[in-house]
PDB file of N, CA and C in Angstrom:
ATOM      1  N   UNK A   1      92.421 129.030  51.740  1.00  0.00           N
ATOM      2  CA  UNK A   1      91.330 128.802  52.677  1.00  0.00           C
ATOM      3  C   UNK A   1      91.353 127.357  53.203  1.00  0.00           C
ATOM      4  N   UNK A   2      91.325 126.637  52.261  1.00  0.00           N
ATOM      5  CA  UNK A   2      91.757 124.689  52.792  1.00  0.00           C
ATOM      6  C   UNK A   2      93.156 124.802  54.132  1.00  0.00           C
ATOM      7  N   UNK A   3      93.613 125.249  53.778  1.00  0.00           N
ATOM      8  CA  UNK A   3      95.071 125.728  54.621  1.00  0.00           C
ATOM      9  C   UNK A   3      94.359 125.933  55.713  1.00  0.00           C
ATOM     10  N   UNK A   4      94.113 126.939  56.296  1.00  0.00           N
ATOM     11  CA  UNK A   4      93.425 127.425  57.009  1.00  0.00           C
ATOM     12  C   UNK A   4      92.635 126.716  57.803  1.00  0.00           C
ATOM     13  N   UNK A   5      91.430 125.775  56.947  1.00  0.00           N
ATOM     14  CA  UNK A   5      90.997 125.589  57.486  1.00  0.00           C
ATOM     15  C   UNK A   5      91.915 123.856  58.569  1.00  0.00           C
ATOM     16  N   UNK A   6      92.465 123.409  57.500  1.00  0.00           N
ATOM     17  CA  UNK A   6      93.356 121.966  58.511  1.00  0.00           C
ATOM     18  C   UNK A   6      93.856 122.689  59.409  1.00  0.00           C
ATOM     19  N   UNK A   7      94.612 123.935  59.079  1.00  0.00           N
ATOM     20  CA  UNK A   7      95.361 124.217  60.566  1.00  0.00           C
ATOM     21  C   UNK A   7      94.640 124.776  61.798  1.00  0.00           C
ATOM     22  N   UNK A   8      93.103 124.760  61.671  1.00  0.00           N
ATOM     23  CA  UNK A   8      92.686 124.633  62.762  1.00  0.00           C
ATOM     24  C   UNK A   8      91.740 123.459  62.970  1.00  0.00           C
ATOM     25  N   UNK A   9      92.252 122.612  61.791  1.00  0.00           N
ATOM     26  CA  UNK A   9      91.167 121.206  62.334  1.00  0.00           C
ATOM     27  C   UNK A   9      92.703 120.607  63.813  1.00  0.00           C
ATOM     28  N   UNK A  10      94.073 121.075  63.016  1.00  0.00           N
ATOM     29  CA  UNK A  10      94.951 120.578  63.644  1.00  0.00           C
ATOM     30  C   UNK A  10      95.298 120.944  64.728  1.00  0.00           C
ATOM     31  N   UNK A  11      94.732 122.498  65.099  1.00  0.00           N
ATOM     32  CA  UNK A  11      94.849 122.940  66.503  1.00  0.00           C
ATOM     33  C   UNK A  11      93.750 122.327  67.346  1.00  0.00           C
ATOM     34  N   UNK A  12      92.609 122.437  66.772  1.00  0.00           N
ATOM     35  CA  UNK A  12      91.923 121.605  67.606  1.00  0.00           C
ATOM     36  C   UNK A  12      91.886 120.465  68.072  1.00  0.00           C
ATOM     37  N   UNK A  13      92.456 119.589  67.517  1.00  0.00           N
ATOM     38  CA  UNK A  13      92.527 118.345  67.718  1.00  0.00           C
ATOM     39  C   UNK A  13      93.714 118.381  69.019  1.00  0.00           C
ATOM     40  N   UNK A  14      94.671 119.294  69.030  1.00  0.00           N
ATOM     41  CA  UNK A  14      96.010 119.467  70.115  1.00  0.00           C
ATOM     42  C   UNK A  14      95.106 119.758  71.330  1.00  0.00           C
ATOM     43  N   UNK A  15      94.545 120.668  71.132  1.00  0.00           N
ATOM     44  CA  UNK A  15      94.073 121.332  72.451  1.00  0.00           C
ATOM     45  C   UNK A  15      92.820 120.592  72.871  1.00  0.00           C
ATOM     46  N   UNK A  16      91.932 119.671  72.128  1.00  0.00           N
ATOM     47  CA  UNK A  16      91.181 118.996  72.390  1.00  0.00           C
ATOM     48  C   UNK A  16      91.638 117.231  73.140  1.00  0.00           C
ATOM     49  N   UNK A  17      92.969 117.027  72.794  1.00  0.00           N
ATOM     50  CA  UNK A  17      93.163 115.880  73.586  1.00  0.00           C
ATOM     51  C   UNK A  17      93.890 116.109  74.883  1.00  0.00           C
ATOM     52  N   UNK A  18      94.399 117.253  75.181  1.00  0.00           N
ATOM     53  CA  UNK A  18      94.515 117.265  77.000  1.00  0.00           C
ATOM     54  C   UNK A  18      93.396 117.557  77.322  1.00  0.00           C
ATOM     55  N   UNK A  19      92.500 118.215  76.933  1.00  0.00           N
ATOM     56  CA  UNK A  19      91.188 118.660  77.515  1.00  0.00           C
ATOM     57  C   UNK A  19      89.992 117.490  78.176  1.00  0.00           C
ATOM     58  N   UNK A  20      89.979 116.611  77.257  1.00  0.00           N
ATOM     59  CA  UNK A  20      89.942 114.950  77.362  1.00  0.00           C
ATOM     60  C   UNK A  20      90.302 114.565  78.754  1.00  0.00           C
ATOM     61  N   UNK A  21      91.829 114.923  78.666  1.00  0.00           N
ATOM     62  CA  UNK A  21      92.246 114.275  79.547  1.00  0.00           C
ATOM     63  C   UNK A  21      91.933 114.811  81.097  1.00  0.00           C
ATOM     64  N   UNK A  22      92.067 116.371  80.955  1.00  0.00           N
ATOM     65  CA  UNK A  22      91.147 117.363  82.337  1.00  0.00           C
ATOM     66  C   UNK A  22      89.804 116.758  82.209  1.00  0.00           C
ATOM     67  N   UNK A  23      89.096 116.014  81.208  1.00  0.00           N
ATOM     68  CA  UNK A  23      87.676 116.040  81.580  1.00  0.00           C
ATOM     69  C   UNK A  23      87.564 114.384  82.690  1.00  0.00           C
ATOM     70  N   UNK A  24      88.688 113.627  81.990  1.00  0.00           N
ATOM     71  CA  UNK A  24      88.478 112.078  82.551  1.00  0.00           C
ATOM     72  C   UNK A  24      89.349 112.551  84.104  1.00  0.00           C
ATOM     73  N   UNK A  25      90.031 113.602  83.927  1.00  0.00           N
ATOM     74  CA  UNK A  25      90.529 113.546  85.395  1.00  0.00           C
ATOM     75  C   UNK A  25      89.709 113.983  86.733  1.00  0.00           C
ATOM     76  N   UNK A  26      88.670 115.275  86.168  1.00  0.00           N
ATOM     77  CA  UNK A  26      87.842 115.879  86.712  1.00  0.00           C
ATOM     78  C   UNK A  26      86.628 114.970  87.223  1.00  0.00           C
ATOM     79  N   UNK A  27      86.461 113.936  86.369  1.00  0.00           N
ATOM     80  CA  UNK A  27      85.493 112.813  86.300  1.00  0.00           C
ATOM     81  C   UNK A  27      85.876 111.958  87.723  1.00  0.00           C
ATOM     82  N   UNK A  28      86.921 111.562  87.355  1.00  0.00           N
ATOM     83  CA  UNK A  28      87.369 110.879  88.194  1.00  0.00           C
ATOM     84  C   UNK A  28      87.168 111.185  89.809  1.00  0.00           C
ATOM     85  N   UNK A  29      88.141 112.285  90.064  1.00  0.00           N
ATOM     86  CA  UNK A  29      88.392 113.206  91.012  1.00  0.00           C
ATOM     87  C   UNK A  29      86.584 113.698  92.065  1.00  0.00           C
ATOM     88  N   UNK A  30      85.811 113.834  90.654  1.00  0.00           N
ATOM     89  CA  UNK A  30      84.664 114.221  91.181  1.00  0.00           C
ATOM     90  C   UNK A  30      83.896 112.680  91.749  1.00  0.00           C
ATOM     91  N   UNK A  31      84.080 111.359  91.335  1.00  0.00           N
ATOM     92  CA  UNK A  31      83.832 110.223  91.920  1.00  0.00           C
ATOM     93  C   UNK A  31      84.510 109.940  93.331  1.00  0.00           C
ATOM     94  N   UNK A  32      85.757 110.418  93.438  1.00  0.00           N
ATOM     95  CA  UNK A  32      86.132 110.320  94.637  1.00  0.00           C
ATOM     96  C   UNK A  32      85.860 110.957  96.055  1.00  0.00           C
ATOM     97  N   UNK A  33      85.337 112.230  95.420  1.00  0.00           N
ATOM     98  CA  UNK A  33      84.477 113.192  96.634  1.00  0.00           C
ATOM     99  C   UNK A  33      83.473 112.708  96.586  1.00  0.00           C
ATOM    100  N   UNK A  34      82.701 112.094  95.937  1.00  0.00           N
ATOM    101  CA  UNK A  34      81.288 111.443  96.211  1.00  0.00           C
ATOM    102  C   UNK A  34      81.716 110.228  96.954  1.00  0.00           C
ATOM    103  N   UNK A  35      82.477 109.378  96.874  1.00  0.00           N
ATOM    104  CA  UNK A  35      82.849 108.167  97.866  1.00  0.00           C
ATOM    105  C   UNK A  35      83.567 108.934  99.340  1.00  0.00           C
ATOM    106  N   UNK A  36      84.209 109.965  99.092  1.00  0.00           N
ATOM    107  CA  UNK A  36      84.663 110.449 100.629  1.00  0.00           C
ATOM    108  C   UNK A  36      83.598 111.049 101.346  1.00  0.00           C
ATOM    109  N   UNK A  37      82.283 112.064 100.377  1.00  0.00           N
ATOM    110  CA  UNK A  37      81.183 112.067 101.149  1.00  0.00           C
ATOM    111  C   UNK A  37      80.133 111.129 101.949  1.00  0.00           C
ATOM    112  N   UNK A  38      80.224 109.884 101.176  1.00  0.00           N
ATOM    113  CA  UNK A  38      79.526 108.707 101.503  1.00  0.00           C
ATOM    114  C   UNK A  38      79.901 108.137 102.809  1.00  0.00           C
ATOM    115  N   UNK A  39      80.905 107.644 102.213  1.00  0.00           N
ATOM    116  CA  UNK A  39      81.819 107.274 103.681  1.00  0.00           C
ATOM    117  C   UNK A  39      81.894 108.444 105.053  1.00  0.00           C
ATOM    118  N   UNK A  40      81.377 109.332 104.776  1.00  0.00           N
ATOM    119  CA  UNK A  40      81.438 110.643 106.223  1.00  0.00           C
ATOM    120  C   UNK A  40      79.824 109.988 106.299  1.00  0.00           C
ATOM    121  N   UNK A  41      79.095 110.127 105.709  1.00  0.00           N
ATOM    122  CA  UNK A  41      77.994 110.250 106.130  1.00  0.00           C
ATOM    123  C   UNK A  41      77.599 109.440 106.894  1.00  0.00           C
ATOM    124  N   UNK A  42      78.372 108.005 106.246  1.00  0.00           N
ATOM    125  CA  UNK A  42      77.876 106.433 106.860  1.00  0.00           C
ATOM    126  C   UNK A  42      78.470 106.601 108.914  1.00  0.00           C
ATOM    127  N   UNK A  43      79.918 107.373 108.639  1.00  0.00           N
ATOM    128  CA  UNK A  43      80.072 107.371 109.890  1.00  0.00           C
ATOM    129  C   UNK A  43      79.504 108.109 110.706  1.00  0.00           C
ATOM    130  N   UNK A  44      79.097 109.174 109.929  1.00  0.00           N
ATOM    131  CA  UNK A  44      78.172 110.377 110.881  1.00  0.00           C
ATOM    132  C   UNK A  44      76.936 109.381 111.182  1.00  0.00           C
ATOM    133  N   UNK A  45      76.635 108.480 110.546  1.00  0.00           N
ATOM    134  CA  UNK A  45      75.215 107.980 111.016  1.00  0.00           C
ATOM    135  C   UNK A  45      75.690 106.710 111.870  1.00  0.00           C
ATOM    136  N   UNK A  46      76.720 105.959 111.887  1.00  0.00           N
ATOM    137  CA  UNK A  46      77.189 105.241 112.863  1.00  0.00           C
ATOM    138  C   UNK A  46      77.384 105.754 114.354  1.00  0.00           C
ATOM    139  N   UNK A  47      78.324 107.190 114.012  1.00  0.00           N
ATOM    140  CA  UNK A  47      78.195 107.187 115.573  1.00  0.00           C
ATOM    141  C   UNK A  47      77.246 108.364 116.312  1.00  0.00           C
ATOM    142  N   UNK A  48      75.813 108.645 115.316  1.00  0.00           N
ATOM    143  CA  UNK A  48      74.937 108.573 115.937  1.00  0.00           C
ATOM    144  C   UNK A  48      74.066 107.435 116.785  1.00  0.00           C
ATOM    145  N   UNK A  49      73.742 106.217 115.880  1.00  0.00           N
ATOM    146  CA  UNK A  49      73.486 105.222 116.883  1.00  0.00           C
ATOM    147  C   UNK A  49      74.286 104.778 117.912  1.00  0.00           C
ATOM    148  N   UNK A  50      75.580 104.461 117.845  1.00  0.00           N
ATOM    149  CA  UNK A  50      76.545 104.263 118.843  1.00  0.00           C
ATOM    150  C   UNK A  50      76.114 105.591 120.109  1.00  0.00           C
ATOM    151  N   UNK A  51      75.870 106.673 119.980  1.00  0.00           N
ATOM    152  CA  UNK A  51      75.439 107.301 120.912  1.00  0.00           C
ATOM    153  C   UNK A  51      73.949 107.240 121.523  1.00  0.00           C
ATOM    154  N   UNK A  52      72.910 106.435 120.375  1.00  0.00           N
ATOM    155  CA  UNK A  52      72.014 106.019 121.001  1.00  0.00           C
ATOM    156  C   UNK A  52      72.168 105.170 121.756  1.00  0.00           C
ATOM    157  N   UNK A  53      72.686 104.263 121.582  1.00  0.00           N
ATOM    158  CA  UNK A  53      72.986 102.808 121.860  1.00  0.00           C
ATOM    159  C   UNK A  53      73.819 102.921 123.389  1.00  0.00           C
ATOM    160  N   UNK A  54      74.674 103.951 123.229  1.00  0.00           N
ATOM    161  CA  UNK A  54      75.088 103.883 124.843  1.00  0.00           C
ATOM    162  C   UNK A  54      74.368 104.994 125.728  1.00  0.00           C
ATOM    163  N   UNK A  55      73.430 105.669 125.105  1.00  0.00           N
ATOM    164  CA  UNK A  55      72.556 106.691 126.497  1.00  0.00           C
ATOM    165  C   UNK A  55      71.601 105.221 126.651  1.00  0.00           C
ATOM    166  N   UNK A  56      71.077 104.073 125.766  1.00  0.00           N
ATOM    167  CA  UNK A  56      69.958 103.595 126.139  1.00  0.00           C
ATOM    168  C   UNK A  56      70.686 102.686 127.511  1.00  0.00           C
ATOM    169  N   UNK A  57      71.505 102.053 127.116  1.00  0.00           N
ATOM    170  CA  UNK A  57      72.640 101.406 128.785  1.00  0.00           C
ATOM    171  C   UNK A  57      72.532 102.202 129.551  1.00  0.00           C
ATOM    172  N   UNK A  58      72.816 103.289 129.396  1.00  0.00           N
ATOM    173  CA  UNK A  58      73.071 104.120 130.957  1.00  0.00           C
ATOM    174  C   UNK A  58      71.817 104.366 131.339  1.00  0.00           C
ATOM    175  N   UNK A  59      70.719 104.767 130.657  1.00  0.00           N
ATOM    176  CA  UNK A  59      69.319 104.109 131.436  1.00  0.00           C
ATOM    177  C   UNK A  59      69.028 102.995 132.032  1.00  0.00           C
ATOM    178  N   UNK A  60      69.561 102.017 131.790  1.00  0.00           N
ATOM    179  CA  UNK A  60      69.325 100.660 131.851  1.00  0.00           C
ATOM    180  C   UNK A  60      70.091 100.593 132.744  1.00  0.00           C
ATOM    181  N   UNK A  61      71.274 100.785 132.996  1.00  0.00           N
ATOM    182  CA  UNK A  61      72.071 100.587 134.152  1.00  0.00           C
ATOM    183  C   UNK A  61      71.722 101.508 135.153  1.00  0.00           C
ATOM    184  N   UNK A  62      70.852 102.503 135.294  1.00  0.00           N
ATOM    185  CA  UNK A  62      70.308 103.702 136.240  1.00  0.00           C
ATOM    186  C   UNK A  62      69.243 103.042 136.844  1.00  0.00           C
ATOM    187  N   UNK A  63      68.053 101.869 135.982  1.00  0.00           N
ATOM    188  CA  UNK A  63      67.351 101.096 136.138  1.00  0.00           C
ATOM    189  C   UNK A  63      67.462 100.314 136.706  1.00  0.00           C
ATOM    190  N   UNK A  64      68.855  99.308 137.197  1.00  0.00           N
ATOM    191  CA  UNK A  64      68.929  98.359 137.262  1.00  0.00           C
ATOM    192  C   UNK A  64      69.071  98.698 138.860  1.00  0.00           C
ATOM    193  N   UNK A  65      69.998  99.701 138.983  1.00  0.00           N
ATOM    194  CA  UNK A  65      70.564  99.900 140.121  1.00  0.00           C
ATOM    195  C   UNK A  65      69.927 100.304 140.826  1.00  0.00           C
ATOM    196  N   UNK A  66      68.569 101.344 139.929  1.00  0.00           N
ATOM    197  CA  UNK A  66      67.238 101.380 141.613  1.00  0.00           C
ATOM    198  C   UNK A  66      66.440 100.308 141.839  1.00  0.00           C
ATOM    199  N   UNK A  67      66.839  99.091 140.941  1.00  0.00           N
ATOM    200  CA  UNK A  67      66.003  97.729 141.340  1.00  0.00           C
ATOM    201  C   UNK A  67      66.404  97.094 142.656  1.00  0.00           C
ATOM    202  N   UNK A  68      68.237  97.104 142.321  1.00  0.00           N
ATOM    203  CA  UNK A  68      69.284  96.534 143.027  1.00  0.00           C
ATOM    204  C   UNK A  68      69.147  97.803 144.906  1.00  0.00           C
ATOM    205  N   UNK A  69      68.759  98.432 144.532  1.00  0.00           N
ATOM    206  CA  UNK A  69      68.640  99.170 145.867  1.00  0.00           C
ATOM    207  C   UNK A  69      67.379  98.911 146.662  1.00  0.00           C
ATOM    208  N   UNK A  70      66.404  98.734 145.391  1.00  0.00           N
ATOM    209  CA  UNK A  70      64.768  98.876 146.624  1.00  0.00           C
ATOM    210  C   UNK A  70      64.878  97.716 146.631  1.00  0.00           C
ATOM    211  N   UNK A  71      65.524  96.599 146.446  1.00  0.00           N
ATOM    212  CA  UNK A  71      65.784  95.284 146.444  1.00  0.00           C
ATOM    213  C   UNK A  71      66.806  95.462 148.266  1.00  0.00           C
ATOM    214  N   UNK A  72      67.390  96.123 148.217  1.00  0.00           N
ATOM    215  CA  UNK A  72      68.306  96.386 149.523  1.00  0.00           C
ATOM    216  C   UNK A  72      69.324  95.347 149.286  1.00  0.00           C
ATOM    217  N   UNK A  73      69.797  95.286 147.891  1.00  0.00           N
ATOM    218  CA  UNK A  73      70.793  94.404 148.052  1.00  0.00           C
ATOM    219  C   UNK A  73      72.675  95.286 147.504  1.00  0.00           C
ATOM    220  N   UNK A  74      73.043  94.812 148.091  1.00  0.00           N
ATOM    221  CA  UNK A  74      75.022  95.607 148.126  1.00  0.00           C
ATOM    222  C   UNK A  74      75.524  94.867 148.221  1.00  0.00           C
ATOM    223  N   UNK A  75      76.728  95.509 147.307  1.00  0.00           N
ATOM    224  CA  UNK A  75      78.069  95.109 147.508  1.00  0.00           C
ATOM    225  C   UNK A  75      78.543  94.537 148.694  1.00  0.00           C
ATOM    226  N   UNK A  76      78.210  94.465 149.904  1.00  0.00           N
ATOM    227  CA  UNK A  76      78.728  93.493 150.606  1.00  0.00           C
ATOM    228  C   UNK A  76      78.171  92.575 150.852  1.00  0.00           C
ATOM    229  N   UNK A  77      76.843  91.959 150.437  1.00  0.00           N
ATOM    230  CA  UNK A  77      75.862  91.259 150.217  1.00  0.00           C
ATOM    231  C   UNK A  77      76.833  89.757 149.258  1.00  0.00           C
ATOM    232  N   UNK A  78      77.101  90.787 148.271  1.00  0.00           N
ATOM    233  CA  UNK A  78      78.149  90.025 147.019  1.00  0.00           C
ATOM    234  C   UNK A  78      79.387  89.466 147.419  1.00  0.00           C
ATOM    235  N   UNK A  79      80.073  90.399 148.739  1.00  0.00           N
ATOM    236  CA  UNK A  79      81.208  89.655 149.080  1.00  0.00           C
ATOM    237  C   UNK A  79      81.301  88.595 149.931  1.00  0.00           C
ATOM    238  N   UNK A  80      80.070  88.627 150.743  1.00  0.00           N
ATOM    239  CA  UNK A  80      79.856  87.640 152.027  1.00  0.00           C
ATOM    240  C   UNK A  80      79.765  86.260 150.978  1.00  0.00           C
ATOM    241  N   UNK A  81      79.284  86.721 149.825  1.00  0.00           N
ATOM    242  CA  UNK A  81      78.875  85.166 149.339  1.00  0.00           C
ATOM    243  C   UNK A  81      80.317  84.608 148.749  1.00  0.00           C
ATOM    244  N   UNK A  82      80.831  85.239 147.944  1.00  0.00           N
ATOM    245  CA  UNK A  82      82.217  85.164 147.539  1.00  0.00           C
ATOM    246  C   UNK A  82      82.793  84.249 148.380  1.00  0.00           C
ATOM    247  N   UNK A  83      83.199  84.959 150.052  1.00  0.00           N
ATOM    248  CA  UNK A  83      83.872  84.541 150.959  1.00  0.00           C
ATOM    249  C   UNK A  83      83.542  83.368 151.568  1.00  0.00           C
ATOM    250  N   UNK A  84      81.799  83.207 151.567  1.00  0.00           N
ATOM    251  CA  UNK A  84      81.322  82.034 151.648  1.00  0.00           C
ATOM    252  C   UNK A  84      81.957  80.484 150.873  1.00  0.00           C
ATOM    253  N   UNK A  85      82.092  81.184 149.645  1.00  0.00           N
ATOM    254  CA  UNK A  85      82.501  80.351 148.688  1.00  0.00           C
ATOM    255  C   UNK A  85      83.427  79.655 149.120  1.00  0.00           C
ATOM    256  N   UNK A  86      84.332  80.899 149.061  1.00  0.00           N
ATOM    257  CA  UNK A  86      85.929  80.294 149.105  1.00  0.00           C
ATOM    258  C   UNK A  86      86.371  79.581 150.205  1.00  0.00           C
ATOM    259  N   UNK A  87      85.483  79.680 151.752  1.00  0.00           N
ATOM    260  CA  UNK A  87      85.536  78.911 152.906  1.00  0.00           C
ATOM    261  C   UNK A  87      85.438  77.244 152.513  1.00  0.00           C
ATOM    262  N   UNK A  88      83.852  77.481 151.180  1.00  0.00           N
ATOM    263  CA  UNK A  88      83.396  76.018 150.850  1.00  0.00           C
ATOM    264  C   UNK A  88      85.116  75.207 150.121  1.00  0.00           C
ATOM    265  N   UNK A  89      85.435  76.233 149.997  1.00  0.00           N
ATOM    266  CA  UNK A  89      86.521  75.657 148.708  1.00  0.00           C
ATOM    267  C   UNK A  89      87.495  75.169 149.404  1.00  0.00           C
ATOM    268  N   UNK A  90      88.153  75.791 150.016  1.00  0.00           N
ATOM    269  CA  UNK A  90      88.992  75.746 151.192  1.00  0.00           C
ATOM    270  C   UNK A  90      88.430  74.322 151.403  1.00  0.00           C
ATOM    271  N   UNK A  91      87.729  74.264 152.568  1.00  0.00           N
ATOM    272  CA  UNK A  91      87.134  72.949 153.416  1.00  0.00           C
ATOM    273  C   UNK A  91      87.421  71.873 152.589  1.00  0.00           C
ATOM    274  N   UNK A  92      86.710  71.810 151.448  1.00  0.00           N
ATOM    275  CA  UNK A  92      86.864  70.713 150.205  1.00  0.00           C
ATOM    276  C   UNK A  92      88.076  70.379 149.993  1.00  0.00           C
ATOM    277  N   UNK A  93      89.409  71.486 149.523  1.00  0.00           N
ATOM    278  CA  UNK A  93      90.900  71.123 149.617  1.00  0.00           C
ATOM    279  C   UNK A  93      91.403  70.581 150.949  1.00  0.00           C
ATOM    280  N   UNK A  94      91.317  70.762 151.954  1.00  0.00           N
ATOM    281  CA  UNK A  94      91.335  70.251 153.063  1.00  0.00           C
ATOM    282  C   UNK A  94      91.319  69.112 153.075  1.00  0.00           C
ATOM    283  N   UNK A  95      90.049  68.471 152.844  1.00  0.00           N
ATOM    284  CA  UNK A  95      89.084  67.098 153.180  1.00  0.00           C
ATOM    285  C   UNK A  95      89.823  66.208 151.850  1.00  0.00           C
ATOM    286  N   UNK A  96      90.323  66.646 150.634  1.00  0.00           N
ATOM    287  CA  UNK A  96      91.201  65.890 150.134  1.00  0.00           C
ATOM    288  C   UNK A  96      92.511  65.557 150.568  1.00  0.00           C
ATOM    289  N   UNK A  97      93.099  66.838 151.027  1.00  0.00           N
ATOM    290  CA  UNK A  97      94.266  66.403 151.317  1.00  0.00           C
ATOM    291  C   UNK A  97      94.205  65.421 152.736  1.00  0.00           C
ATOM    292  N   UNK A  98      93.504  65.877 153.378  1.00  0.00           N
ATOM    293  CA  UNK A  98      93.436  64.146 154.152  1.00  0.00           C
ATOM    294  C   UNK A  98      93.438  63.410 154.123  1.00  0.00           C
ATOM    295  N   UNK A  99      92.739  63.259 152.938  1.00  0.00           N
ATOM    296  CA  UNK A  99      92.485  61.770 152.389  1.00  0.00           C
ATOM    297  C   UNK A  99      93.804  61.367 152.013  1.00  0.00           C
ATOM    298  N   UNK A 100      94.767  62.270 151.409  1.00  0.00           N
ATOM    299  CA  UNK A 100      95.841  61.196 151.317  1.00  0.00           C
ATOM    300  C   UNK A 100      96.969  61.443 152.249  1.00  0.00           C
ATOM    301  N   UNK A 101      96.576  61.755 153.238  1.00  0.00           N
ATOM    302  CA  UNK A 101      97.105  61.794 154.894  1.00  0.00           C
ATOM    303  C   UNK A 101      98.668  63.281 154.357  1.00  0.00           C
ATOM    304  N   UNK A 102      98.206  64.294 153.476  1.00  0.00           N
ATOM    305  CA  UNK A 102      98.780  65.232 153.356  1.00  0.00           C
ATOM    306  C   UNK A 102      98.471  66.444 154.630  1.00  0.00           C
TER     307      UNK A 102
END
C-alpha cells in the first residue's frame, strides 16, 4: 500500500509540473488579450474624437465661408492684393537698382 501510494505521489508530481507550466502560460497569454483589448479600445476611442474633431472644422469652415460671402469678399479680392503687392515689390527693386545706376 506505501508503494502505491509514492507511485502516485510520483505521478502526480509529473503531471502536475507541466500543468504549472499550461497554467503560467495561460496566465500569461490571457494578460496579453487584455493589453490587445485595451489598446483597441483606446484607438476605438481616439478615432472617435478625431472624427469629432474634424466634423466640428467642417462646420467651422461652412461658417466661415458664409461670413466670407455675406462679407462679399473672393478670391479675386485676394489676388488683386497679392498683385498689388508684388507691383510694390517690384517698384522698390527698381528704385534700388538705380541707386546704384544698375
Amino acid at each position: 500500500l506505501d508503494e502505491i501510494t509514492e507511485k502516485t505521489k510520483e505521478i502526480e508530481e509529473q503531471v502536475n509540473k507541466p500543468l504549472q507550466s499550461l497554467r503560467q502560460l495561460i496566465e500569461a497569454l490571457n494578460m496579453d488579450l487584455m493589453e490587445a483589448l485595451v489598446a483597441q479600445q483606446f484607438q476605438d476611442l481616439t478615432g472617435q474624437i478625431l472624427k469629432k474633431t474634424l466634423s466640428v472644422i467642417k462646420q467651422i469652415e461652412k461658417g466661415l465661408e458664409g461670413l466670407i460671402h455675406s462679407f462679399g469678399l473672393t478670391n479675386e479680392s485676394a489676388e488683386k492684393k497679392q498683385e498689388t503687392e508684388k507691383v510694390k515689390g517690384q517698384g522698390e527693386v527698381d528704385e534700388l537698382l538705380a541707386q546704384y545706376d544698375l
